[in-house]
PDB file of N, CA and C in Angstrom:
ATOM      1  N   UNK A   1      54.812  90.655  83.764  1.00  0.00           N
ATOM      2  CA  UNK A   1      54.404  91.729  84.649  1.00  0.00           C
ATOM      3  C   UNK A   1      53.828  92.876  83.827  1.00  0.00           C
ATOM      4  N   UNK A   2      52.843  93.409  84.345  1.00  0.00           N
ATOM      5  CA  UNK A   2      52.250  94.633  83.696  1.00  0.00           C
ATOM      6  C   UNK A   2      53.016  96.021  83.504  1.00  0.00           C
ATOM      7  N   UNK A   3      52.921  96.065  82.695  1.00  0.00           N
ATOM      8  CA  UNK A   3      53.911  97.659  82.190  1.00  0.00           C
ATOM      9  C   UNK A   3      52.740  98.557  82.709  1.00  0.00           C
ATOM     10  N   UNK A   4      53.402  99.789  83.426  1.00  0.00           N
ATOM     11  CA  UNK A   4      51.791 100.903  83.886  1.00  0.00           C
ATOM     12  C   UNK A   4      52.537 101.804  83.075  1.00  0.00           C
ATOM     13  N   UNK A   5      51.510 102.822  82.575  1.00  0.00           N
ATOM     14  CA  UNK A   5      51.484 103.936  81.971  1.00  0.00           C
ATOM     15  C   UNK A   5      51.532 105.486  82.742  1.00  0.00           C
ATOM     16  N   UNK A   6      52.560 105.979  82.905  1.00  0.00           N
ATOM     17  CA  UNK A   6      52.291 107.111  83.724  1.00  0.00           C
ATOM     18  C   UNK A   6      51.696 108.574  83.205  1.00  0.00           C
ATOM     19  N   UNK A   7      51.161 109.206  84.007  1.00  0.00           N
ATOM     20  CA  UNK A   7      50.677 110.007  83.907  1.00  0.00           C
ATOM     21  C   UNK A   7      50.797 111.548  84.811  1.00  0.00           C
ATOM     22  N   UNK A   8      50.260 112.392  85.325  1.00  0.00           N
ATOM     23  CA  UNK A   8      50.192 112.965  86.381  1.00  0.00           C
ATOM     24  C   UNK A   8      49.043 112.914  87.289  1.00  0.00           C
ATOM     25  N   UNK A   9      48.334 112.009  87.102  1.00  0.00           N
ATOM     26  CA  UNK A   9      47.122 111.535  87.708  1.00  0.00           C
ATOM     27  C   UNK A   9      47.547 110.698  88.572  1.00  0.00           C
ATOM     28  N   UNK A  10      48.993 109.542  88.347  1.00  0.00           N
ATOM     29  CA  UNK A  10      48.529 108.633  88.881  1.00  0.00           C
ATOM     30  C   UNK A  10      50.552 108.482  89.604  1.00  0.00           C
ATOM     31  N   UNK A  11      50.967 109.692  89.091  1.00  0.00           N
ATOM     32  CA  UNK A  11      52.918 109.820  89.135  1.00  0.00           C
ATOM     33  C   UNK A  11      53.089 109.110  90.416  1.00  0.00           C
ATOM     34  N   UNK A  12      52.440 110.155  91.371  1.00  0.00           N
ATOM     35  CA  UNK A  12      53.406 110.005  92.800  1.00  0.00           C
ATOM     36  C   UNK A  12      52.322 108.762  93.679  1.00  0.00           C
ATOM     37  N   UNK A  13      51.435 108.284  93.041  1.00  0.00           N
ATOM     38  CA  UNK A  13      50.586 106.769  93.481  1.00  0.00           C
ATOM     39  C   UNK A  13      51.812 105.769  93.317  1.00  0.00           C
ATOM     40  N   UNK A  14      52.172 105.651  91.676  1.00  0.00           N
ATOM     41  CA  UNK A  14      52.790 104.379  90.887  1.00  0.00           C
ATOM     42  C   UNK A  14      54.177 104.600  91.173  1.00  0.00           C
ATOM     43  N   UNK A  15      55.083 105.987  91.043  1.00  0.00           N
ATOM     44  CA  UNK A  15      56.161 106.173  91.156  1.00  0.00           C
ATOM     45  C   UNK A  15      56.219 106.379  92.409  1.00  0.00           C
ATOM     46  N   UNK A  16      56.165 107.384  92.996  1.00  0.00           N
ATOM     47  CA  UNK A  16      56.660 107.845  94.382  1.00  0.00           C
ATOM     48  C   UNK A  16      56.753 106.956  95.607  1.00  0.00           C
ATOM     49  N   UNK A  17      55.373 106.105  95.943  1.00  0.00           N
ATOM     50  CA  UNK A  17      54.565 105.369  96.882  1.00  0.00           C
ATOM     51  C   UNK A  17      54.907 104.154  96.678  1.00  0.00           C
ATOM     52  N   UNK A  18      55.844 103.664  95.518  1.00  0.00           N
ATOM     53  CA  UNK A  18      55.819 102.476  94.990  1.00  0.00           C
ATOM     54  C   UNK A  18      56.758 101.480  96.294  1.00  0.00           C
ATOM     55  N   UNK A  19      55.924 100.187  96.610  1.00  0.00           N
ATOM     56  CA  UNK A  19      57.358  99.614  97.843  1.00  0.00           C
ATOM     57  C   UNK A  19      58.195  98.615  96.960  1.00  0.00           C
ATOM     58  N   UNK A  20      57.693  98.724  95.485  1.00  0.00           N
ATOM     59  CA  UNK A  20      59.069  97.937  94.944  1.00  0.00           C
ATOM     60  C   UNK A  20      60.027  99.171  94.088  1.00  0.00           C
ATOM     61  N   UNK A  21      61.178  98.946  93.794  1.00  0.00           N
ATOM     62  CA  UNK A  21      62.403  99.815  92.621  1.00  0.00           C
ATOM     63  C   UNK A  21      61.422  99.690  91.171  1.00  0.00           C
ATOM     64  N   UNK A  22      61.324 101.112  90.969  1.00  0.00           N
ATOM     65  CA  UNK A  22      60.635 102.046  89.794  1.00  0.00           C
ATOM     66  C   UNK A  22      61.690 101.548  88.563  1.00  0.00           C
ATOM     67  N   UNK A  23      61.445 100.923  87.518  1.00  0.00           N
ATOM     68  CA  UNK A  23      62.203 101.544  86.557  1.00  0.00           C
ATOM     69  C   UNK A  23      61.143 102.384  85.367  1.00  0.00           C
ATOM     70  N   UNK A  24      61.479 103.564  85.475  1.00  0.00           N
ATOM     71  CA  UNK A  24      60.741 104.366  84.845  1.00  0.00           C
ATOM     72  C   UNK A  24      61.437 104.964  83.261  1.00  0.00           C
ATOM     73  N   UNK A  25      60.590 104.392  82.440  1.00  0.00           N
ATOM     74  CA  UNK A  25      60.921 104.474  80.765  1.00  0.00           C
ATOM     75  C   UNK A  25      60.616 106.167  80.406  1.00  0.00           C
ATOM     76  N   UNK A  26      61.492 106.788  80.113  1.00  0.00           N
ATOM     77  CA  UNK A  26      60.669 108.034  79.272  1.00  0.00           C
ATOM     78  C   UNK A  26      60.759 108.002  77.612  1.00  0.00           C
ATOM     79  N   UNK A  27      59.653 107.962  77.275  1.00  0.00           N
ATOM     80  CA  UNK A  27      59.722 107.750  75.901  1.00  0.00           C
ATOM     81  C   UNK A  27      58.522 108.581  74.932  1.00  0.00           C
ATOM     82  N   UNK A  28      58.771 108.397  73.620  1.00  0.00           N
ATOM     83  CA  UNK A  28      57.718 109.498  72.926  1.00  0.00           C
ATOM     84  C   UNK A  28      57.423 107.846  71.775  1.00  0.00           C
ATOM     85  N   UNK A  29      56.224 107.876  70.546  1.00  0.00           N
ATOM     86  CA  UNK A  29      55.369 107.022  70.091  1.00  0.00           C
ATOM     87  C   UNK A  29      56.394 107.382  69.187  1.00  0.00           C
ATOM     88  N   UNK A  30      56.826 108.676  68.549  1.00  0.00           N
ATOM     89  CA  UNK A  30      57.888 108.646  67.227  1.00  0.00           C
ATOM     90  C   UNK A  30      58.978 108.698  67.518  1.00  0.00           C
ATOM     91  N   UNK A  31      60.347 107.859  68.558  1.00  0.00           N
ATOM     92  CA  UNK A  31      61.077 107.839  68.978  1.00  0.00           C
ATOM     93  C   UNK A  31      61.483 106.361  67.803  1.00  0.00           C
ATOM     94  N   UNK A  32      62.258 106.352  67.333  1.00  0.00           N
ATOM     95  CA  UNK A  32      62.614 105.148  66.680  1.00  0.00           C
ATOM     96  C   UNK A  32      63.670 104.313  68.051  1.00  0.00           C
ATOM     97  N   UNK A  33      64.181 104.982  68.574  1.00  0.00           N
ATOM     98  CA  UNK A  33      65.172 104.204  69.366  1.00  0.00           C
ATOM     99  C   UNK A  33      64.492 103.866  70.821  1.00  0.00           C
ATOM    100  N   UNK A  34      63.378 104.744  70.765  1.00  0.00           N
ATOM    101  CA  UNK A  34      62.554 104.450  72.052  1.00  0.00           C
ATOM    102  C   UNK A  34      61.518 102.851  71.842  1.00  0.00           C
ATOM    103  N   UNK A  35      61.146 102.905  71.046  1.00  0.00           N
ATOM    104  CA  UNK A  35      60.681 101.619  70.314  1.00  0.00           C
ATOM    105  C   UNK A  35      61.136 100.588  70.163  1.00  0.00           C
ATOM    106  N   UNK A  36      62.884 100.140  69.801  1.00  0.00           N
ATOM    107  CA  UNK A  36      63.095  98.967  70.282  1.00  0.00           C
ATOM    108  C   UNK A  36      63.719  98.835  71.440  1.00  0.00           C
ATOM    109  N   UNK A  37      64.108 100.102  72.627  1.00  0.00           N
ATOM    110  CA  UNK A  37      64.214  99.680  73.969  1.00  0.00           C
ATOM    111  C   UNK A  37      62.637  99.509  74.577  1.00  0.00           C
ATOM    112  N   UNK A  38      61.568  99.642  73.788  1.00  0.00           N
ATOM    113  CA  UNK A  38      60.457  98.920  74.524  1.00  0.00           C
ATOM    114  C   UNK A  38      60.162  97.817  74.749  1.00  0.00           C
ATOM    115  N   UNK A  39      60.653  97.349  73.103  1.00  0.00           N
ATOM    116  CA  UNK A  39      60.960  95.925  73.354  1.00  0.00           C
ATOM    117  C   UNK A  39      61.743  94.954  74.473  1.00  0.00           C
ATOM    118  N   UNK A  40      62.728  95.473  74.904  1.00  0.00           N
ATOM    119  CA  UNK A  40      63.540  94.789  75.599  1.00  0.00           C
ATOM    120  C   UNK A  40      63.167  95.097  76.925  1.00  0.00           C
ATOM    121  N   UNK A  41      62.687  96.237  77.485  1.00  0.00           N
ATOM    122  CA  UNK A  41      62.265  96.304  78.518  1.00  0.00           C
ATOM    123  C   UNK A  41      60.850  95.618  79.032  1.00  0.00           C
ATOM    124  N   UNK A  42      59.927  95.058  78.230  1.00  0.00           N
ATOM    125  CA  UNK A  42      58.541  94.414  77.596  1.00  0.00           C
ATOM    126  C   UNK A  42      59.286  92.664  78.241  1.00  0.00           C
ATOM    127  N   UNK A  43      60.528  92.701  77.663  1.00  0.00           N
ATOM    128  CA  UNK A  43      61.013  91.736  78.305  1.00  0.00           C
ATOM    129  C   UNK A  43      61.916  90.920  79.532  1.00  0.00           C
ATOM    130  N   UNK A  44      62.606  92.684  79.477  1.00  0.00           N
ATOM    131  CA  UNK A  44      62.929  92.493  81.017  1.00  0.00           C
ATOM    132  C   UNK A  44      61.677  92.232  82.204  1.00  0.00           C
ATOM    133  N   UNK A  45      60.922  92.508  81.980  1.00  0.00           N
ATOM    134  CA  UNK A  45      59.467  93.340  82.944  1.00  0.00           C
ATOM    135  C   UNK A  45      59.074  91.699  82.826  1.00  0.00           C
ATOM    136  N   UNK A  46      59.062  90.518  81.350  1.00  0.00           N
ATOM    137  CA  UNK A  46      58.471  89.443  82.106  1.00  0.00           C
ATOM    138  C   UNK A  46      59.099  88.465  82.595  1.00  0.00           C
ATOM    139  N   UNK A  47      60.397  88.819  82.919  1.00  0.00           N
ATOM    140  CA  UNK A  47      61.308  88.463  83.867  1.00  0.00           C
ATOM    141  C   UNK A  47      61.712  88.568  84.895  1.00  0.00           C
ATOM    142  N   UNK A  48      61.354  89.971  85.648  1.00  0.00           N
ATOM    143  CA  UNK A  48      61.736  90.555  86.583  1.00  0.00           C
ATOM    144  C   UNK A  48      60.646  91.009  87.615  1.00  0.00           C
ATOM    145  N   UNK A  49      60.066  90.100  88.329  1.00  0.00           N
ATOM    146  CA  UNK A  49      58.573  90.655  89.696  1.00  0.00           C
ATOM    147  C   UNK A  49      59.422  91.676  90.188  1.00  0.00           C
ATOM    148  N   UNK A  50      60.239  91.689  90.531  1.00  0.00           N
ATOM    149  CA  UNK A  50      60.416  92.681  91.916  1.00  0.00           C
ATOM    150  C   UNK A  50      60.861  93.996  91.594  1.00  0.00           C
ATOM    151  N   UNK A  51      60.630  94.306  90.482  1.00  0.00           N
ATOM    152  CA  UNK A  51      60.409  95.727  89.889  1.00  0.00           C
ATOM    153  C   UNK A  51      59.088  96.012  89.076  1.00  0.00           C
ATOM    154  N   UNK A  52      59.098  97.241  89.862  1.00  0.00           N
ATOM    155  CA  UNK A  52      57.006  98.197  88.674  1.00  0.00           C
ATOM    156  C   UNK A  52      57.938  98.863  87.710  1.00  0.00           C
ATOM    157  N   UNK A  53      57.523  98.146  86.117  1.00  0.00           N
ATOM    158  CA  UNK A  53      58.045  98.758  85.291  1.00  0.00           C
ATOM    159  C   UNK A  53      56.921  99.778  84.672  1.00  0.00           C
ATOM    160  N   UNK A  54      57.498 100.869  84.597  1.00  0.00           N
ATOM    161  CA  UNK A  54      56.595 102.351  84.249  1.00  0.00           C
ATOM    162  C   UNK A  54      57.265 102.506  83.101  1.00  0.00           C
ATOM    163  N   UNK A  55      55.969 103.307  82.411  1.00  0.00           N
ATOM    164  CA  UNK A  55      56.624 103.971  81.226  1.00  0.00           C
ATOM    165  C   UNK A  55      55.965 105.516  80.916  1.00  0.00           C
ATOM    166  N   UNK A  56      57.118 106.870  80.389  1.00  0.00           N
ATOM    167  CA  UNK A  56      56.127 107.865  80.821  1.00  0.00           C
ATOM    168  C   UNK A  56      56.087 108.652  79.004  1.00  0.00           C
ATOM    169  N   UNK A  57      55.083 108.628  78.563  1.00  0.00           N
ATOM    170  CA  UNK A  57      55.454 109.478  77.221  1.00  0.00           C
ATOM    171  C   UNK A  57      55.978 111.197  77.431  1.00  0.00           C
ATOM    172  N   UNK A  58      57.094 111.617  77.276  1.00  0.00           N
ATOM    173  CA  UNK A  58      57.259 112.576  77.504  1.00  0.00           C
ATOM    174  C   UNK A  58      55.946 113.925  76.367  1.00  0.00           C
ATOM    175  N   UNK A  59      55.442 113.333  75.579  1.00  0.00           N
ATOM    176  CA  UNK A  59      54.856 114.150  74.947  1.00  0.00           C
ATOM    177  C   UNK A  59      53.660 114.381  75.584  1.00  0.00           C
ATOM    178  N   UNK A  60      52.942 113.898  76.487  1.00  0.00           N
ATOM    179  CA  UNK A  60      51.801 113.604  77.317  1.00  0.00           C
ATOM    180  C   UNK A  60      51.982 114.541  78.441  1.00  0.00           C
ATOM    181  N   UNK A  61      53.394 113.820  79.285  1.00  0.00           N
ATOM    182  CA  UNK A  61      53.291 114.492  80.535  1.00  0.00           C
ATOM    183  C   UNK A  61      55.033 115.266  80.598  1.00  0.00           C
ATOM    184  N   UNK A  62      54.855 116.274  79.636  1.00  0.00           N
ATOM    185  CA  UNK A  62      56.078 116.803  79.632  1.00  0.00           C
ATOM    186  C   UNK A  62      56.508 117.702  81.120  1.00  0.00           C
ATOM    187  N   UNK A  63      55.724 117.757  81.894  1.00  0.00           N
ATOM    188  CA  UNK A  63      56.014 118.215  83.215  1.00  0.00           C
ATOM    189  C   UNK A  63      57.116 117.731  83.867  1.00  0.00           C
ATOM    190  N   UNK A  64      56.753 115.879  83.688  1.00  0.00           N
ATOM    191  CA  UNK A  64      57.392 115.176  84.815  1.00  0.00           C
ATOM    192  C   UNK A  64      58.715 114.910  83.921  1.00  0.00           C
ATOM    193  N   UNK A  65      58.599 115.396  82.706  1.00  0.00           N
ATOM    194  CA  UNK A  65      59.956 114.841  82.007  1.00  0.00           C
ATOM    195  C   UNK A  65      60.889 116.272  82.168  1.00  0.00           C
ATOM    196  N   UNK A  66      60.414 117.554  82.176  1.00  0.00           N
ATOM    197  CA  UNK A  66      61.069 118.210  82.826  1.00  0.00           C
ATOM    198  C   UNK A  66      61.435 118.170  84.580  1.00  0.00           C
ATOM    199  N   UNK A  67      60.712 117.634  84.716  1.00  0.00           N
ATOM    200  CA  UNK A  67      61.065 117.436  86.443  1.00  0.00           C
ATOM    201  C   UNK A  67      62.195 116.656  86.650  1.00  0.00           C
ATOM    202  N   UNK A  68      62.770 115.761  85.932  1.00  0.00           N
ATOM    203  CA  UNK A  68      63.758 114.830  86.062  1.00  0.00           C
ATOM    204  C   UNK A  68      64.908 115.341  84.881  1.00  0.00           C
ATOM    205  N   UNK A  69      64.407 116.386  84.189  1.00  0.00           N
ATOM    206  CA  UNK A  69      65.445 116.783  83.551  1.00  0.00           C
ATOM    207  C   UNK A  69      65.861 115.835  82.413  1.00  0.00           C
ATOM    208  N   UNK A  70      64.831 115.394  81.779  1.00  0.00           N
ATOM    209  CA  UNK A  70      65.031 114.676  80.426  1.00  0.00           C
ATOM    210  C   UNK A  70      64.966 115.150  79.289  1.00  0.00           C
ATOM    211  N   UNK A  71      66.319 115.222  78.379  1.00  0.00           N
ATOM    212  CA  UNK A  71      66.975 116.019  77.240  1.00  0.00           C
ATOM    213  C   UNK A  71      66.731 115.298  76.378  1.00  0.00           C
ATOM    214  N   UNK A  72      67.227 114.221  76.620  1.00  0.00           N
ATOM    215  CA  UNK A  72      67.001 112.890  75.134  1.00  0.00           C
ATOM    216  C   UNK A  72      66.530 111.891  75.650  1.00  0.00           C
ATOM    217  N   UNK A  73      65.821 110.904  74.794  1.00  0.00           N
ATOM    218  CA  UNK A  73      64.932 110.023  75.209  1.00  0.00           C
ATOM    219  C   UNK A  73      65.255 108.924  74.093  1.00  0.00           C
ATOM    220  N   UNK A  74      65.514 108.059  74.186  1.00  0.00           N
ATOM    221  CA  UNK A  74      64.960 107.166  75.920  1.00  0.00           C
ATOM    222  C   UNK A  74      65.597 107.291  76.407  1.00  0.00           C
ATOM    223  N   UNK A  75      65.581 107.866  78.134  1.00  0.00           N
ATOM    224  CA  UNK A  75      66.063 107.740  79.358  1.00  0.00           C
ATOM    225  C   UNK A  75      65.254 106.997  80.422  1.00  0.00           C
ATOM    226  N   UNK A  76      65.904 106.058  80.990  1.00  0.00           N
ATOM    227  CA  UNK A  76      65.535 105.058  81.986  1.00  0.00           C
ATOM    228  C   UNK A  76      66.252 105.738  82.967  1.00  0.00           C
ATOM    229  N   UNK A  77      64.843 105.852  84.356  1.00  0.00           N
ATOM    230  CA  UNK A  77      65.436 106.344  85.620  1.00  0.00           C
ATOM    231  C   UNK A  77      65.200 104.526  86.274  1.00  0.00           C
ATOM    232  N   UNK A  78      66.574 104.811  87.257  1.00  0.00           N
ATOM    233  CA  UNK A  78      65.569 103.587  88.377  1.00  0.00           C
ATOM    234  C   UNK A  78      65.375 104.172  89.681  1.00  0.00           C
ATOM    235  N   UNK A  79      64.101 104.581  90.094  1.00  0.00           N
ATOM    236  CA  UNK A  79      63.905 105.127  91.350  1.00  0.00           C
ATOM    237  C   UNK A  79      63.893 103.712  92.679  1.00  0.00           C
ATOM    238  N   UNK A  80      63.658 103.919  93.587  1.00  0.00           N
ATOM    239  CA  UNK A  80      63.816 103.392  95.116  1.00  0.00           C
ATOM    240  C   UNK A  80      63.605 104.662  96.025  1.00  0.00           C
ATOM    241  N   UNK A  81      62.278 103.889  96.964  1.00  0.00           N
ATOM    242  CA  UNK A  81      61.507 105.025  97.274  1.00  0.00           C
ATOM    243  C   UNK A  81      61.162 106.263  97.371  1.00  0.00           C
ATOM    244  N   UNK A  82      61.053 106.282  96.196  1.00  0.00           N
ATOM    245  CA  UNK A  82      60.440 107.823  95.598  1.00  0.00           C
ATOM    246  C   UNK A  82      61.659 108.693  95.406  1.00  0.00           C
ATOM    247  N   UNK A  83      62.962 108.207  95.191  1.00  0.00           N
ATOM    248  CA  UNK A  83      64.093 109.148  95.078  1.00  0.00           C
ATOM    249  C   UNK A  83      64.842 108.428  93.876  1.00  0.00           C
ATOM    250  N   UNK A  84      65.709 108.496  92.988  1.00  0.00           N
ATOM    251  CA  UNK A  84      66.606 108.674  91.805  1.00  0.00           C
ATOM    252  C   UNK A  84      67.355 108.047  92.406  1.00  0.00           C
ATOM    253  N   UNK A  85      68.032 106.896  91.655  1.00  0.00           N
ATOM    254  CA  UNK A  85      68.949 106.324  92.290  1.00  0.00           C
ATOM    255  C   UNK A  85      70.103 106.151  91.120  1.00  0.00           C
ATOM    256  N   UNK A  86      69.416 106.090  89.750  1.00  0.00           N
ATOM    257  CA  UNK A  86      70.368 105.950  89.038  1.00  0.00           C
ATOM    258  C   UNK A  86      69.659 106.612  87.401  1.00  0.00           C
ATOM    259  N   UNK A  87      70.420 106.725  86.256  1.00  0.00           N
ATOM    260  CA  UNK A  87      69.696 106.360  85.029  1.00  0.00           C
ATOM    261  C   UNK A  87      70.678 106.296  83.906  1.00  0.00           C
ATOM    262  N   UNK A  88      69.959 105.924  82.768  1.00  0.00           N
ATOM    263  CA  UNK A  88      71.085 105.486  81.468  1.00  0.00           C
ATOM    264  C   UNK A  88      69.906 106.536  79.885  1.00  0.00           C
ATOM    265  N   UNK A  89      70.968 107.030  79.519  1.00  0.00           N
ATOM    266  CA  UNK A  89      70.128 107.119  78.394  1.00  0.00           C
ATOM    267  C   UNK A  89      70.459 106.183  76.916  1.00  0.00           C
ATOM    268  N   UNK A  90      69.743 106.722  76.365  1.00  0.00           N
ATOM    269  CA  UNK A  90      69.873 105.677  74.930  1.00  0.00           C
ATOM    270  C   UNK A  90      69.336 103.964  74.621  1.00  0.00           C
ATOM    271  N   UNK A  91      69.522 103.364  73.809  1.00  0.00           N
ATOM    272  CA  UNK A  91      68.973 101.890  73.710  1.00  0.00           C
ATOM    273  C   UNK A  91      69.819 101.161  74.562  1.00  0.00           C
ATOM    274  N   UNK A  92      69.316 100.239  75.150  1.00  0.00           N
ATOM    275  CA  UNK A  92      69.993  98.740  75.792  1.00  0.00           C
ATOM    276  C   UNK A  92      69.276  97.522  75.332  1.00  0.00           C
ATOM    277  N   UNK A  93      69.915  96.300  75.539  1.00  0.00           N
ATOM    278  CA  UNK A  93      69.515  95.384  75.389  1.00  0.00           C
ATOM    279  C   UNK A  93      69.399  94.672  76.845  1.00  0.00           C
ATOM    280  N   UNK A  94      68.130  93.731  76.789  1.00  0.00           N
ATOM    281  CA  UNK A  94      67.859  93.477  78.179  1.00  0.00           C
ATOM    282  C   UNK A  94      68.682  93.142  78.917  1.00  0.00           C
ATOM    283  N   UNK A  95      69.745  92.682  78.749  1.00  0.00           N
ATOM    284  CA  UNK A  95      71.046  92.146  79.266  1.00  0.00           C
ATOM    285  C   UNK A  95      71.658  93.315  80.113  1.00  0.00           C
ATOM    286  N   UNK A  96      71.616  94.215  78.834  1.00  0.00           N
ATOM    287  CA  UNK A  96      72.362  95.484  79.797  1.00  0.00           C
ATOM    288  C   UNK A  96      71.377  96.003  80.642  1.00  0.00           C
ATOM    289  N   UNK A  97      70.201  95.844  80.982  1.00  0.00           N
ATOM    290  CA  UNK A  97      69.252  96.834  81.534  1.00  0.00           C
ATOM    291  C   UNK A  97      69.260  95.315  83.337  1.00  0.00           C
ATOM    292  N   UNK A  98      69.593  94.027  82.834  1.00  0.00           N
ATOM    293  CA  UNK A  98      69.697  93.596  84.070  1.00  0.00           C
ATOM    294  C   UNK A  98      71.121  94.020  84.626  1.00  0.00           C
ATOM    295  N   UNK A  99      72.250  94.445  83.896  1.00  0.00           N
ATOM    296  CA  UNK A  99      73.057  94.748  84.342  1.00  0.00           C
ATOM    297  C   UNK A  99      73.096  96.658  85.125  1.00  0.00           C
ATOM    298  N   UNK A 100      72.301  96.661  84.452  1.00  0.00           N
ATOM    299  CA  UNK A 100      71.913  97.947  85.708  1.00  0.00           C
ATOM    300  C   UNK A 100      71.005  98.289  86.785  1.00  0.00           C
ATOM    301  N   UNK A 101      70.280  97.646  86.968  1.00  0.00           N
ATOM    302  CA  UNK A 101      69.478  97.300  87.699  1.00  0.00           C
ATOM    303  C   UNK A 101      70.364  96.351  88.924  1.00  0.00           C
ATOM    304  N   UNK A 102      70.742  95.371  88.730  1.00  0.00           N
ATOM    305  CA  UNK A 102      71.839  94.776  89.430  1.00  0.00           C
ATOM    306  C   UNK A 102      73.048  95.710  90.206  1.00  0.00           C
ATOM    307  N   UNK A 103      73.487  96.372  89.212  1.00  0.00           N
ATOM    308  CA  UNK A 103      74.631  97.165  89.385  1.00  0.00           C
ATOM    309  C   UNK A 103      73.945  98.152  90.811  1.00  0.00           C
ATOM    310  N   UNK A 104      72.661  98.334  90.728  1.00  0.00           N
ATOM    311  CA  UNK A 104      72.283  99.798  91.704  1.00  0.00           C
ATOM    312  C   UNK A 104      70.945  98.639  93.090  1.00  0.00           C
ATOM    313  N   UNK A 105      71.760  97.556  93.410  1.00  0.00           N
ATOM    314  CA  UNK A 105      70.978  96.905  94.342  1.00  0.00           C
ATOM    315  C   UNK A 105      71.108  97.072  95.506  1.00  0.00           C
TER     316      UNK A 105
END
């Protein structure tokens, strides 16, 4: 499945409007720990259709990373229609990221 890139061009299209569960990545390019939860989420995503996996660089669109109130990164939100339903910060392994995703069904 295609990983989308968010932006503020395209937030409340991909995130908000979305009719499948958002899991939305916030992450920065010099994040060492953001980098290998990309990995695993790269692989959750080609496992998992029935989630739009997003990813938002907080250095890009630091708006929306203040909008959700993101301190440390990586933080994974999982939205459901256009509202917060859950999130985790720090690295996971895909295992744990189906176990949260699961956990908030």
């Amino acid at each position: 499945m295609e990983i989308v890139k968010i932006n503020l061009n395209n937030y409340s299209d991909e995130v908000l409007k979305s009719e499948k569960p958002v899991l939305l990545d916030f992450y920065a390019d010099w994040c060492g720990p953001c980098r290998m939860l990309s990995g695993e989420i790269e692989d959750f995503a080609e496992e998992n259709e029935e989630y739009k996996i997003c990813k938002l660089n907080v250095d890009e669109a630091s708006e929306l990373a203040q909008l959700y109130g993101v301190l440390s990164i990586p933080t994974v939100v999982l939205m459901k229609d256009g509202k917060e339903v859950d999130r985790f910060v720090g690295g996971r392994e895909k295992a744990d990221i189906e176990d949260f995703v699961n956990a908030n069904k």
